[in-house]
Every structure is written in structure tokens, then in C-alpha cells.
C-alpha atoms as a PDB file:
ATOM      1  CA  UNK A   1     -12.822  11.940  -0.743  1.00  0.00           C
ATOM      2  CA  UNK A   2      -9.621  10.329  -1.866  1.00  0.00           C
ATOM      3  CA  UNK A   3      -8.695   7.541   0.199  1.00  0.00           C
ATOM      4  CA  UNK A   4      -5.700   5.148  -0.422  1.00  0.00           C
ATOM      5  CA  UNK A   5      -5.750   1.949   1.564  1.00  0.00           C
ATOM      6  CA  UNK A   6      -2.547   0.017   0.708  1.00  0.00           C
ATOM      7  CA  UNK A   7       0.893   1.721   1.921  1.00  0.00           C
ATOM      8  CA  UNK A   8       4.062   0.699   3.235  1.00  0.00           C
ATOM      9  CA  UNK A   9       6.863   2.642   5.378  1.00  0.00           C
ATOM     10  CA  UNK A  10      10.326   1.687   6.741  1.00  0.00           C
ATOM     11  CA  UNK A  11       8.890  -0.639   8.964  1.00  0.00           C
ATOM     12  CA  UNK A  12       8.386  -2.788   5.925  1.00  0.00           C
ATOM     13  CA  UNK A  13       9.876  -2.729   2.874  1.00  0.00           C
ATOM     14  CA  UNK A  14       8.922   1.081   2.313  1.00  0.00           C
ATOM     15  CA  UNK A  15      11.913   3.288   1.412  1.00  0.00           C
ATOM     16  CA  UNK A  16       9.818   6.353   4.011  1.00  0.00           C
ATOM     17  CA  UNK A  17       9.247   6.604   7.264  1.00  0.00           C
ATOM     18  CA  UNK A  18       5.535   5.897   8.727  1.00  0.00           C
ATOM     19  CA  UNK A  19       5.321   9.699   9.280  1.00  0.00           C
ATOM     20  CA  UNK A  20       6.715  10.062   5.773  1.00  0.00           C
ATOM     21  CA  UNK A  21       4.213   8.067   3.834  1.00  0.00           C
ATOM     22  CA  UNK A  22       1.659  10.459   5.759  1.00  0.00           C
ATOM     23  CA  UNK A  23       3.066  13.375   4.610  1.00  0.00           C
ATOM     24  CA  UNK A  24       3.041  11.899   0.786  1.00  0.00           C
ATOM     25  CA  UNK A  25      -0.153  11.191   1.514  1.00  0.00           C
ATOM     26  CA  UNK A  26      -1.004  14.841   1.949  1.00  0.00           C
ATOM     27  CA  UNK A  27       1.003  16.151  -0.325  1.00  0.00           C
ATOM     28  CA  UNK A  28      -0.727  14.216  -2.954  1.00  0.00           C
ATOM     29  CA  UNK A  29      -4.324  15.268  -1.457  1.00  0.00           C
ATOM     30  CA  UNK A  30      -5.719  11.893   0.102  1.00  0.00           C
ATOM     31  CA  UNK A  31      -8.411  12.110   2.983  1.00  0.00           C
ATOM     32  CA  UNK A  32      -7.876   8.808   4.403  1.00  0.00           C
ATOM     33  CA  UNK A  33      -4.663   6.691   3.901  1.00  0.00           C
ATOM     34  CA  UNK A  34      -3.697   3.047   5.557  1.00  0.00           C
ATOM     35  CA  UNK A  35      -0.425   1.794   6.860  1.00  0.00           C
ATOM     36  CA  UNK A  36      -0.361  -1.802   5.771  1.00  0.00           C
ATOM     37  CA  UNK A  37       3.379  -2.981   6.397  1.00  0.00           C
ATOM     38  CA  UNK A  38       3.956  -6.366   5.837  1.00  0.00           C
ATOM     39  CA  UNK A  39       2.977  -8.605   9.044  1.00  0.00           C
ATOM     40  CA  UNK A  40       4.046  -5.688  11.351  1.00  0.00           C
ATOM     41  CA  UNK A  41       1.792  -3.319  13.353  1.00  0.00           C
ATOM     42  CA  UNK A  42       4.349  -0.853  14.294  1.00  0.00           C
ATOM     43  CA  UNK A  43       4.004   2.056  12.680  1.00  0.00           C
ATOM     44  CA  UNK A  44       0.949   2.383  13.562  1.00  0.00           C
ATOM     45  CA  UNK A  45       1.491   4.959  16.270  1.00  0.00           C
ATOM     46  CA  UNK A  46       3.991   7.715  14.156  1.00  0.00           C
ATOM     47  CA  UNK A  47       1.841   7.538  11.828  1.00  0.00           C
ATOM     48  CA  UNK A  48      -1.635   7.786  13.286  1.00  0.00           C
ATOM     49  CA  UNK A  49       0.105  10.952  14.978  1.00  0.00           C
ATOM     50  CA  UNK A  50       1.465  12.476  11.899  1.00  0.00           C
ATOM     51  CA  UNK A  51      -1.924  11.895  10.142  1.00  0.00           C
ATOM     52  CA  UNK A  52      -3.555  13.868  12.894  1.00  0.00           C
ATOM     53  CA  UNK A  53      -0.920  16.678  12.282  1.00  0.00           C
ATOM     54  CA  UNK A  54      -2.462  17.086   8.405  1.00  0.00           C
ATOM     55  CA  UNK A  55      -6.033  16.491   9.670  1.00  0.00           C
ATOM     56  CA  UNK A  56      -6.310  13.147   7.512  1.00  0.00           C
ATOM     57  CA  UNK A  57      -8.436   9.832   8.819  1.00  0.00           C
ATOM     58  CA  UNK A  58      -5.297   7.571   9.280  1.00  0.00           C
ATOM     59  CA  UNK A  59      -6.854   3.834   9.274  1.00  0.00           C
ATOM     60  CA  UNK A  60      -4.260   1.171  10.951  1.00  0.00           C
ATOM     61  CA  UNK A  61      -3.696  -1.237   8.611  1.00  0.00           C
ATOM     62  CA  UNK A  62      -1.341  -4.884   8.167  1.00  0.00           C
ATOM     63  CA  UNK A  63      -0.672  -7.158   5.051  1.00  0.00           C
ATOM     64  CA  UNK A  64      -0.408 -10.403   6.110  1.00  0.00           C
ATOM     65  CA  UNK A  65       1.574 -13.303   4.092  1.00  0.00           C
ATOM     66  CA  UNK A  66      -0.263 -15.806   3.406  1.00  0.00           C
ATOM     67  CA  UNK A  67      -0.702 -19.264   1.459  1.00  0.00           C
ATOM     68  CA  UNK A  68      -2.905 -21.169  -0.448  1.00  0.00           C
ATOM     69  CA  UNK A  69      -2.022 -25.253   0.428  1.00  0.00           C
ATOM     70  CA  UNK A  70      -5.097 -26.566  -1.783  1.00  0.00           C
ATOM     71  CA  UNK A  71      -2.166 -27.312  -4.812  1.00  0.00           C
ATOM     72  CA  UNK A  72       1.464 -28.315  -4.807  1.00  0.00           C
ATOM     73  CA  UNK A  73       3.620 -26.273  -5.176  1.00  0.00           C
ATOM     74  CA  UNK A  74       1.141 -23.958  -3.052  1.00  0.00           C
ATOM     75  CA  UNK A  75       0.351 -20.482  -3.798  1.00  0.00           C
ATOM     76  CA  UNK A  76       1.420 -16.776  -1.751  1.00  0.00           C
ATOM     77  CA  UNK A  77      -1.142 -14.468  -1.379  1.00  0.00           C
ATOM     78  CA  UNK A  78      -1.774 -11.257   0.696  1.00  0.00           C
ATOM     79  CA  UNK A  79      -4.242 -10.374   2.784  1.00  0.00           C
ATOM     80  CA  UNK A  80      -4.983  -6.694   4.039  1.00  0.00           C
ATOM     81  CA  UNK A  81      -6.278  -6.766   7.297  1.00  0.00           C
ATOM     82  CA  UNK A  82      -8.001  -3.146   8.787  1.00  0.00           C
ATOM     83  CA  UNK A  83      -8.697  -2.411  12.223  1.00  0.00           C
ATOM     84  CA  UNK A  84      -7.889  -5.211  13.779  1.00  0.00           C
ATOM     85  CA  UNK A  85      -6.798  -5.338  17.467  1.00  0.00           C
ATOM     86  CA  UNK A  86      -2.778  -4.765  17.866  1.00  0.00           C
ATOM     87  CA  UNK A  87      -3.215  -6.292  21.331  1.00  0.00           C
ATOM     88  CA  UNK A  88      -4.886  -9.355  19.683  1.00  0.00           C
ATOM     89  CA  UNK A  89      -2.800 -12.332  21.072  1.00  0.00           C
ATOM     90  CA  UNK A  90      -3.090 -14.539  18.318  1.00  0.00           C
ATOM     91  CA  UNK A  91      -2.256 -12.237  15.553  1.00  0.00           C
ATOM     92  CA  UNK A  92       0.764 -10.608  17.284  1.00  0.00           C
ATOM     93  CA  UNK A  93       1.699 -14.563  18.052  1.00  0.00           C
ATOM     94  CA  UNK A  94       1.595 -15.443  14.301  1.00  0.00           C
ATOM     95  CA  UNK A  95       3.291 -12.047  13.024  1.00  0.00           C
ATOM     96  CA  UNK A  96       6.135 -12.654  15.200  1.00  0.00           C
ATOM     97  CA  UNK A  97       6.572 -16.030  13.903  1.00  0.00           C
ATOM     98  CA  UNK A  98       6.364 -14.681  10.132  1.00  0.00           C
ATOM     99  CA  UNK A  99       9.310 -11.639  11.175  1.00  0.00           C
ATOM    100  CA  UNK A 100      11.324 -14.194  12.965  1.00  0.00           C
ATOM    101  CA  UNK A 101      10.929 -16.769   9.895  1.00  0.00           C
ATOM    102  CA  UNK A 102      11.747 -13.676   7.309  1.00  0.00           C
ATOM    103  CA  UNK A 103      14.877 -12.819   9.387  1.00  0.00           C
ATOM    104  CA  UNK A 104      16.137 -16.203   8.512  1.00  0.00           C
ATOM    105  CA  UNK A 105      14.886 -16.527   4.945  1.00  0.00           C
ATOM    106  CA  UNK A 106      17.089 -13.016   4.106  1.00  0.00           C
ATOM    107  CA  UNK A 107      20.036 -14.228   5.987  1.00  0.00           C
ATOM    108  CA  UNK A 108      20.061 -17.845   4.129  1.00  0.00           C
ATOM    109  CA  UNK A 109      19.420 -15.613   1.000  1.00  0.00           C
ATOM    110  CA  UNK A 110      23.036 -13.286   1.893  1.00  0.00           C
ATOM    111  CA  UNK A 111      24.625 -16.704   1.934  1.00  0.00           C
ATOM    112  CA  UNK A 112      23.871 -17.632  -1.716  1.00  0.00           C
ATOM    113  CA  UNK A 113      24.339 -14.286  -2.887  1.00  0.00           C
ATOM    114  CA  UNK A 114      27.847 -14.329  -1.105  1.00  0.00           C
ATOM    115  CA  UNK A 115      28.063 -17.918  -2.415  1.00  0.00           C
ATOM    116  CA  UNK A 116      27.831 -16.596  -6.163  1.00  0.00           C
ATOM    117  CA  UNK A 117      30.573 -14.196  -5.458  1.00  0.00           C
ATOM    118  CA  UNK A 118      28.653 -10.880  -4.527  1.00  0.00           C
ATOM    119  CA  UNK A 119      30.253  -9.352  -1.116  1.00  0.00           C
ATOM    120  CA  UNK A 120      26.786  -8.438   0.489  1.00  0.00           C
ATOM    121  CA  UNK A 121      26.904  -8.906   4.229  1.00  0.00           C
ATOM    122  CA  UNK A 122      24.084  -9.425   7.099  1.00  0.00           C
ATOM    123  CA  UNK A 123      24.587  -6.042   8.882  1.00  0.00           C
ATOM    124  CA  UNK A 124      24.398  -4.558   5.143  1.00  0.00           C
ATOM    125  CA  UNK A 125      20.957  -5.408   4.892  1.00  0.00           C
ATOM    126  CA  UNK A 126      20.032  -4.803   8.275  1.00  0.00           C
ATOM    127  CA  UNK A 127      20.862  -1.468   7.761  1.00  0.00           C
ATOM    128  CA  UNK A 128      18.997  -1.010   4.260  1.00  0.00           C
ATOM    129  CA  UNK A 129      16.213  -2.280   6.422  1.00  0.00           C
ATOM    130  CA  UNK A 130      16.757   0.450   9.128  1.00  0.00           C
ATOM    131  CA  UNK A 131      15.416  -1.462  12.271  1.00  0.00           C
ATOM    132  CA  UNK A 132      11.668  -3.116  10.441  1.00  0.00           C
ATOM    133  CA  UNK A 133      11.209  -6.669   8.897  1.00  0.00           C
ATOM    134  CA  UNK A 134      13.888  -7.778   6.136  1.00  0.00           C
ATOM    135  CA  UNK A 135      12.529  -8.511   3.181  1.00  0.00           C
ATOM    136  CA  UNK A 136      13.868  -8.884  -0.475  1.00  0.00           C
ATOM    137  CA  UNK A 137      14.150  -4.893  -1.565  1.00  0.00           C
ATOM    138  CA  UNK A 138      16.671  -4.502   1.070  1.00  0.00           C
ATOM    139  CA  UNK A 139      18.702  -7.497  -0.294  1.00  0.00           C
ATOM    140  CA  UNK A 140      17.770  -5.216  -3.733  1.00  0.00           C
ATOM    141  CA  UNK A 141      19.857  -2.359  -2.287  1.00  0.00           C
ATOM    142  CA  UNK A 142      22.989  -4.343  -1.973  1.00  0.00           C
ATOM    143  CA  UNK A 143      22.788  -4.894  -5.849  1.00  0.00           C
ATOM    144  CA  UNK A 144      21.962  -1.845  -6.566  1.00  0.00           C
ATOM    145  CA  UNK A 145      24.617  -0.529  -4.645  1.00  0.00           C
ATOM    146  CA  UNK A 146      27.333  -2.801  -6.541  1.00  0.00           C
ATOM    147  CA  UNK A 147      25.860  -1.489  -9.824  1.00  0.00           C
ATOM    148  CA  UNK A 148      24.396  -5.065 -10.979  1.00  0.00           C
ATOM    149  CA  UNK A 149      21.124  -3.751 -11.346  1.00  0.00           C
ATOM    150  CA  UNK A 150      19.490  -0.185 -11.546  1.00  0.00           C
ATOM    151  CA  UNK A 151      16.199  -0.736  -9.912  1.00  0.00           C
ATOM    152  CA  UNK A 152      14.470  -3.317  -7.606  1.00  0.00           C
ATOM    153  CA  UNK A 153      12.326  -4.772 -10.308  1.00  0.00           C
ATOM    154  CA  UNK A 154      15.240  -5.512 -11.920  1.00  0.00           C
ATOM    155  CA  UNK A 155      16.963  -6.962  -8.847  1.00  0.00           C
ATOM    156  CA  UNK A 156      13.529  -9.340  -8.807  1.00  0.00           C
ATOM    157  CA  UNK A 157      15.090 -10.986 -12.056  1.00  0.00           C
ATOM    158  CA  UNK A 158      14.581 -14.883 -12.224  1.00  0.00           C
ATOM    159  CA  UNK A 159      18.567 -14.531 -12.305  1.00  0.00           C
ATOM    160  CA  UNK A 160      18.594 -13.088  -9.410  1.00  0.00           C
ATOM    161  CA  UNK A 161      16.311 -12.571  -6.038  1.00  0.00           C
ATOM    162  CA  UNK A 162      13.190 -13.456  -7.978  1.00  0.00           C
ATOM    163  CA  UNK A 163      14.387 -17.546  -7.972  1.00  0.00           C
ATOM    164  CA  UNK A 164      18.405 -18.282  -8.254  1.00  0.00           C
ATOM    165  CA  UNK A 165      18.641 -16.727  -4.569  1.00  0.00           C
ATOM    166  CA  UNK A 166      15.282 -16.959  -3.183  1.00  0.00           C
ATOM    167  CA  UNK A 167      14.273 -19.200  -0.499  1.00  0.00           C
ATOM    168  CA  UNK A 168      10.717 -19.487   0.882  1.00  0.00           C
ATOM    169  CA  UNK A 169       9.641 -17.261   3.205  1.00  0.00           C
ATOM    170  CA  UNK A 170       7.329 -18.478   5.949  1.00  0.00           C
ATOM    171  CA  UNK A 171       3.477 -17.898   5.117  1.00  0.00           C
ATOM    172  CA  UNK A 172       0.087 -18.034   7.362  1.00  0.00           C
ATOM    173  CA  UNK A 173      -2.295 -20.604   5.571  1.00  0.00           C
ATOM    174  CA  UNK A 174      -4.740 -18.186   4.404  1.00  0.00           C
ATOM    175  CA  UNK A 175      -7.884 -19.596   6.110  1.00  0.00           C
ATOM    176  CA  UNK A 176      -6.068 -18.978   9.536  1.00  0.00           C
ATOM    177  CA  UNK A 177      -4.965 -15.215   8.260  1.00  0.00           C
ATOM    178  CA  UNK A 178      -8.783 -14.452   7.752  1.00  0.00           C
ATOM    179  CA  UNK A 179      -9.900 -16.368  10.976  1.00  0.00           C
ATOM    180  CA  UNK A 180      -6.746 -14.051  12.635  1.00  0.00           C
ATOM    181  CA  UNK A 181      -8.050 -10.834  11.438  1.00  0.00           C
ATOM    182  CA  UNK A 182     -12.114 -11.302  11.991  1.00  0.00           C
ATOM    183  CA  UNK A 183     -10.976 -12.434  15.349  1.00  0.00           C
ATOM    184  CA  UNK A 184      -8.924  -9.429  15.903  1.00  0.00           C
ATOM    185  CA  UNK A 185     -12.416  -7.292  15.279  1.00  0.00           C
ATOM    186  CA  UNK A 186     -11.165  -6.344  11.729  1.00  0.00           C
ATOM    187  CA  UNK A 187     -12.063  -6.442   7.652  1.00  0.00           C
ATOM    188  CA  UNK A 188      -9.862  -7.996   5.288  1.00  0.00           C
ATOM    189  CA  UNK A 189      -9.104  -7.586   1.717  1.00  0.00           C
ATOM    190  CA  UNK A 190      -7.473  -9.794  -0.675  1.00  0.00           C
ATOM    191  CA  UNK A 191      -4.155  -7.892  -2.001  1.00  0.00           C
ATOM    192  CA  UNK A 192      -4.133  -7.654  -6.197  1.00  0.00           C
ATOM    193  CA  UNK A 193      -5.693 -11.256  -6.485  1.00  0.00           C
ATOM    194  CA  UNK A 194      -5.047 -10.940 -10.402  1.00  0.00           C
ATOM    195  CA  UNK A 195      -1.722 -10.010 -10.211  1.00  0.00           C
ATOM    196  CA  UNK A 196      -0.230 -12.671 -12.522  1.00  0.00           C
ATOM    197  CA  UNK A 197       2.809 -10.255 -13.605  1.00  0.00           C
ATOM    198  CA  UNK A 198       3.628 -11.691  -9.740  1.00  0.00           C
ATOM    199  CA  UNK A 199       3.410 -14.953 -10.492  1.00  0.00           C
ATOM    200  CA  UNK A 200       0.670 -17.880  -9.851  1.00  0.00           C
ATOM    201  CA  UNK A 201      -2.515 -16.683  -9.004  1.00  0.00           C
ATOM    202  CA  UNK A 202      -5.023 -18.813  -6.947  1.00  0.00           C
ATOM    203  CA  UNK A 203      -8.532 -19.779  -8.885  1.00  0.00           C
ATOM    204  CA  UNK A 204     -12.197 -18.001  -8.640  1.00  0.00           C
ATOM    205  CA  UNK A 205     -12.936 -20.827  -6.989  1.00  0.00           C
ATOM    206  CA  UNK A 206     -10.683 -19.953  -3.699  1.00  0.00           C
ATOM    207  CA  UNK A 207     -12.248 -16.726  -3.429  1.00  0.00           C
ATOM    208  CA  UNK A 208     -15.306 -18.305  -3.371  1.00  0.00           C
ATOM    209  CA  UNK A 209     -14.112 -20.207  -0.565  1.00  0.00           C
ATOM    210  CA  UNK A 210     -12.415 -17.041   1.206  1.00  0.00           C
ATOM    211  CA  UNK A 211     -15.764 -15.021   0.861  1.00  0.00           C
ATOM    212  CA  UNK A 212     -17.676 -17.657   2.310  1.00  0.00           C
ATOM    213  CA  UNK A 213     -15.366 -18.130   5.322  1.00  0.00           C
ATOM    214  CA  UNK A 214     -15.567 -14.641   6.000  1.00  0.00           C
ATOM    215  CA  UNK A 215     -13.179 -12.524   3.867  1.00  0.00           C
ATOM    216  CA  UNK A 216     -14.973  -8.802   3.331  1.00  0.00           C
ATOM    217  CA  UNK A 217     -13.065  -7.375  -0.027  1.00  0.00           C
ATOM    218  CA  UNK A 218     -10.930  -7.321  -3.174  1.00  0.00           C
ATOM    219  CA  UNK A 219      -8.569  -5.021  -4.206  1.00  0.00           C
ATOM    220  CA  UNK A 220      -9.363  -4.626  -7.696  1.00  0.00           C
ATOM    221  CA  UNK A 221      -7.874  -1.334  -8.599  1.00  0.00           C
ATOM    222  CA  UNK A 222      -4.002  -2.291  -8.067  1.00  0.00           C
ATOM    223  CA  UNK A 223      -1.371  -1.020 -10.612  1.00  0.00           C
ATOM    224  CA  UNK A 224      -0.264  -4.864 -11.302  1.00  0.00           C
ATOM    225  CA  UNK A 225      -3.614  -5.504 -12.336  1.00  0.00           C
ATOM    226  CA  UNK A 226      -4.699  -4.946 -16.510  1.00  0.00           C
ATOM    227  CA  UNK A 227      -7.967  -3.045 -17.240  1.00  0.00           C
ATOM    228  CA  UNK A 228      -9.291  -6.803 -18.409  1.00  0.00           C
ATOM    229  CA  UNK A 229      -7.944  -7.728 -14.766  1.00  0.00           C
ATOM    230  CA  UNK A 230      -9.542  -5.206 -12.662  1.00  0.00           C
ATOM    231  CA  UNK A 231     -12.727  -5.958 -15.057  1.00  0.00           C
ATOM    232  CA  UNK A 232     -13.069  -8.885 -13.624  1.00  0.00           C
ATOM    233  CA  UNK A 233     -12.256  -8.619 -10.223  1.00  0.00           C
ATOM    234  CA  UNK A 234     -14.577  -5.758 -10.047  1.00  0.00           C
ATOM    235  CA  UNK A 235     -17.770  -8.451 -11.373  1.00  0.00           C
ATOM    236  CA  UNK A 236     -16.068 -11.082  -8.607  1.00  0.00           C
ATOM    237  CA  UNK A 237     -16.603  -8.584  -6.134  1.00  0.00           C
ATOM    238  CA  UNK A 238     -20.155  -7.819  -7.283  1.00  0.00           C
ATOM    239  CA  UNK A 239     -21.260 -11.198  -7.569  1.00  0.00           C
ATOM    240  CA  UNK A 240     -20.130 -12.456  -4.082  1.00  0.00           C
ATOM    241  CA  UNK A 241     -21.078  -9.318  -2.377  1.00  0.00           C
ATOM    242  CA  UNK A 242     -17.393  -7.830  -1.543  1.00  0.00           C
ATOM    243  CA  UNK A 243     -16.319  -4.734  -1.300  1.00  0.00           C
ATOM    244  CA  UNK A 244     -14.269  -3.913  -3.787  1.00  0.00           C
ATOM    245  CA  UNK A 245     -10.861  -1.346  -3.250  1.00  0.00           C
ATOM    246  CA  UNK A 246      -8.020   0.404  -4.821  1.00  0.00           C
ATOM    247  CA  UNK A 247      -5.135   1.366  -3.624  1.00  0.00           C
ATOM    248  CA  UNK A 248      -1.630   2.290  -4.596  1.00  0.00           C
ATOM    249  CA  UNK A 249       0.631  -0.103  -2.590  1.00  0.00           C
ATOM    250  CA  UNK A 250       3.210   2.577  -2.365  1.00  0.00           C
ATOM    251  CA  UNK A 251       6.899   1.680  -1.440  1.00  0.00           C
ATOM    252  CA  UNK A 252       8.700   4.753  -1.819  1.00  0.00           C
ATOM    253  CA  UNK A 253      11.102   4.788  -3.579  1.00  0.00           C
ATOM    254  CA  UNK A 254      11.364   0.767  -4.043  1.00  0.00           C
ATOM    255  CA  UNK A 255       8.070   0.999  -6.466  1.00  0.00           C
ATOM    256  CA  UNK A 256       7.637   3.539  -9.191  1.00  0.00           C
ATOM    257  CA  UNK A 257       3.716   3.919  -8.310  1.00  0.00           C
ATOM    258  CA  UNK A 258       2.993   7.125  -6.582  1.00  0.00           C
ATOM    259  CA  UNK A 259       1.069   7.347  -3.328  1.00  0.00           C
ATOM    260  CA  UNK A 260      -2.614   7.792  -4.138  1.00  0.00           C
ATOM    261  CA  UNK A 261      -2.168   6.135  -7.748  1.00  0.00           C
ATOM    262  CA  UNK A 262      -4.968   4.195  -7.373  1.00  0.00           C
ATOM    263  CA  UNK A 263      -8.069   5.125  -4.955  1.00  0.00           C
ATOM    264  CA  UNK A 264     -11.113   2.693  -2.853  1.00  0.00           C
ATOM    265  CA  UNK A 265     -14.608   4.958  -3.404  1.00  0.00           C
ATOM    266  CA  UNK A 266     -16.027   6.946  -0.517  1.00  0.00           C
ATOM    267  CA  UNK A 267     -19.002   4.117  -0.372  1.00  0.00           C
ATOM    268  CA  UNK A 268     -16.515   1.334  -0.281  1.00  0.00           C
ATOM    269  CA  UNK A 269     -14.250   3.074   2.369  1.00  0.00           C
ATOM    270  CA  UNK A 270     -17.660   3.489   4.939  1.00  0.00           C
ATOM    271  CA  UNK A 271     -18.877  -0.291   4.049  1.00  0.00           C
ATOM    272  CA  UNK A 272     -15.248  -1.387   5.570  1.00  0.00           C
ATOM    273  CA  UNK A 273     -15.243   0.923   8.251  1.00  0.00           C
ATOM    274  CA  UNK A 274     -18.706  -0.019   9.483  1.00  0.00           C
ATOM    275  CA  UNK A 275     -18.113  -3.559   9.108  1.00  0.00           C
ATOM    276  CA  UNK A 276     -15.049  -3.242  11.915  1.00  0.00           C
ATOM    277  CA  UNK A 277     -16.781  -0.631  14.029  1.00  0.00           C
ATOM    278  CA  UNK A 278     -19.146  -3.224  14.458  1.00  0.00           C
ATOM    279  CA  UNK A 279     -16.890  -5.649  15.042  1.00  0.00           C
ATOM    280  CA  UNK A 280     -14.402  -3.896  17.386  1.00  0.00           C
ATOM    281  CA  UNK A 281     -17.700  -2.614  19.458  1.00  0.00           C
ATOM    282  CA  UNK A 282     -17.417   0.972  18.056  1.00  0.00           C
ATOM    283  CA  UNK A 283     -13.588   1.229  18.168  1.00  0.00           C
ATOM    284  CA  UNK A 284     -13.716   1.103  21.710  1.00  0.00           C
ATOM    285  CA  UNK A 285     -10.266  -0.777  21.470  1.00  0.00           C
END
């Protein structure tokens, strides 16, 4: 089986459609694929339907943002959350809150962008982001457009969106994102932990803390993670007893990785999957 559990459509920051990314998905041969749009659930539905269309397991998926507060300055994470409930209270509460608080974020960011002189405007980037959350690829597009840069990554510059326009984004302290997502009858994974091309990375020593407060997995096959990286992620995993995934994190065309880059085992897949049937009471949801 070839199953790819970290994906992300227009509802995001994805560049396709949730019906898109499925048919990527079988183009490039997967079994099972997850929608994990950032701190948004709806997708879910086009693409559960298109993934019925191509006969693949389509597993309903969310990547929540999160943050460490153990240090100052504190630390963003991710945390991929399967399964869980989309008419879970809570976690619909708290997503709102992020969407609403990244709505703000981009349009403070437009201001110092027009500030230094580049003529982005609001409804520009609400169109780049075609009706799902704003977030800083679509503020990408702009410059790209005007011919300042030639690629997101590059748009990411510290110059640029990666700190002379950035403002922080509103975050779910991480303990509350796992408590949100085992209450919601789902598993959760923490996104490319060793990711330090990213930025700060939290220590061993959170994950520690994470896996005892409930957290199921580690994404340790990520393409921002070096062999020596996914090394030892992979004997994290094993030592605390977590599952450990892979996973492309495809954006379209935002990211060069390719759906299905980077795959979770068949064994791993069913240890997730029967953790949250168990959970959910057999999917009943």
C-alpha cells in the first residue's frame, strides 16, 4: 500500500483543489491519502467524495498550529490531527479563533508590504487564497506576480515574508491542541519535529512530555528532514512507543515536493487507524 498522510488543497495554502489533490493522489498511485489543511476541516467532504470516485481510503485529516510556551521567545509547531470529530465543539471553537486571528495577521502583513512600497492589496490576496484561510504563500503570489521573487521559498526570505513583514500568527498551546484532538476521538502526529531548515525546533525533552500527555506519532519521513534527521526521529519514535509516519506535505504548486514523495508503512497506517476507531467508537461519527 502507498499511503500519504500529510496534504494540503485550496482550502489551505494548497495551490489544488481538495478534489484535485485526490486526483494527484491517484495519479501518482497512493491507496490512502489525508487532507490535512491548516486548522480547517473543510475539504473534507469534496474530497472524501472524489477519493471514493478513484476507489482510494480518503482519511480526514487537520494540521493544527500550535506553540510551545516552555521558552521565550516560544516555539511553532504542528500537529496532525486524524479522525477527529468535525462536529467536535471545542476544536471547531479553537480553529475558528486561529482563521479569524490569521485573517488579521495577513492583512497587518499587506500593510507593511504596502508600507515598503509594494502595491499588494487585501482583495489581492483574498483572491490568491480563493475563498480558504490566508496564509503567507498567498501574500507569496503578490511577489511573485510583481517579479520580486520567482518562487515561494524565495518569497520566505528573511528580507521578506520570512521576518521584515511577518507578524505572529495566532497559535493553540500545544498541550491544548493534543487534549483538542484526543477529545475529538482522534490520533495526532507531530508535523517534521526536526525540521530546523524551518527554524527553532523544540527539545527531546518536549516530546517526551507530548507522548506522555497523549500524543500517538512522529512524522519522521518529511522532505525538510536530513537522513541524520529522520535517523533520529525514527529511534524517538521507537523508544517512546510512537508511531512513526511519512508523508509528503504536498502544496501544489507552492512546494516543489510531489504528492506521495514520502510514504507512512502499511503497519503504521492500521496502528493510527485502530487507535481512532477505538476512540471514535468504530467511526460511528
Amino acid at each position: 500500500m502507498r499511503i500519504d498522510l500529510h496534504t494540503h488543497s485550496t482550502v489551505s495554502d494548497g495551490t489544488l483543489s481538495p478534489a484535485e489533490v485526490i486526483a494527484a493522489a491517484a495519479a501518482a498511485e497512493l491507496d490512502v491519502v489525508a487532507l490535512t489543511d491548516h486548522d480547517n476541516l473543510a475539504g473534507w467532504s469534496e474530497a472524501a467524495a472524489a477519493a471514493r470516485s478513484y476507489g482510494l481510503e480518503f482519511v480526514p485529516g487537520v494540521e493544527l498550529s500550535c506553540r510551545w510556551y516552555g521558552v521565550e521567545p516560544s516555539i511553532s509547531l504542528h500537529l496532525l490531527g486524524y479522525w477527529v470529530d468535525a462536529g467536535h465543539a471545542g476544536l471547531q471553537a479553537e480553529l475558528a479563533r486561529v482563521r479569524e486571528g490569521r485573517e488579521q495577521r495577513a492583512q497587518k502583513m499587506v500593510d507593511l508590504m504596502r508600507a515598503d512600497g509594494i502595491d499588494v492589496t487585501w482583495a489581492e490576496v483574498q483572491e490568491y487564497a480563493a475563498g480558504g484561510t490566508v496564509g503567507r504563500p498567498h501574500l507569496a503570489q503578490a511577489l511573485i506576480r510583481r517579479g520580486l521573487v520567482s518562487t515561494v521559498s524565495e518569497a520566505f526570505a528573511p528580507s521578506m515574508l520570512g521576518a521584515r513583514w511577518r507578524v505572529p500568527k495566532p497559535d493553540i498551546d500545544v498541550f491544548r491542541g493534543l487534549d483538542l484532538i484526543r477529545d475529538a476521538g482522534g490520533v495526532s502526529v507531530f508535523a517534521h519535529p526536526q525540521a530546523s531548515s524551518r527554524g527553532r525546533i523544540v527539545p527531546e525533552s518536549l516530546i517526551v512530555e507530548m507522548a506522555a500527555h497523549g500524543l500517538d506519532g512522529l512524522e519522521v519521513d518529511h522532505e525538510d528532514h536530513t537522513p541524520e534527521q529522520r535517523a533520529r526521529v525514527r529511534a524517538l519514535a521507537d523508544r517512546l512507543g510512537l508511531v512513526a509516519t511519512g508523508s509528503s506535505d504536498f502544496h501544489g504548486a507552492n512546494k516543489p515536493t510531489p504528492i506521495g514523495a514520502n510514504l507512512t508503512a502499511p503497519d503504521a497506517f492500521a496502528a493510527l487507524r485502530a487507535a481512532a476507531h477505538t476512540r471514535a467508537g468504530g467511526f460511528s461519527r
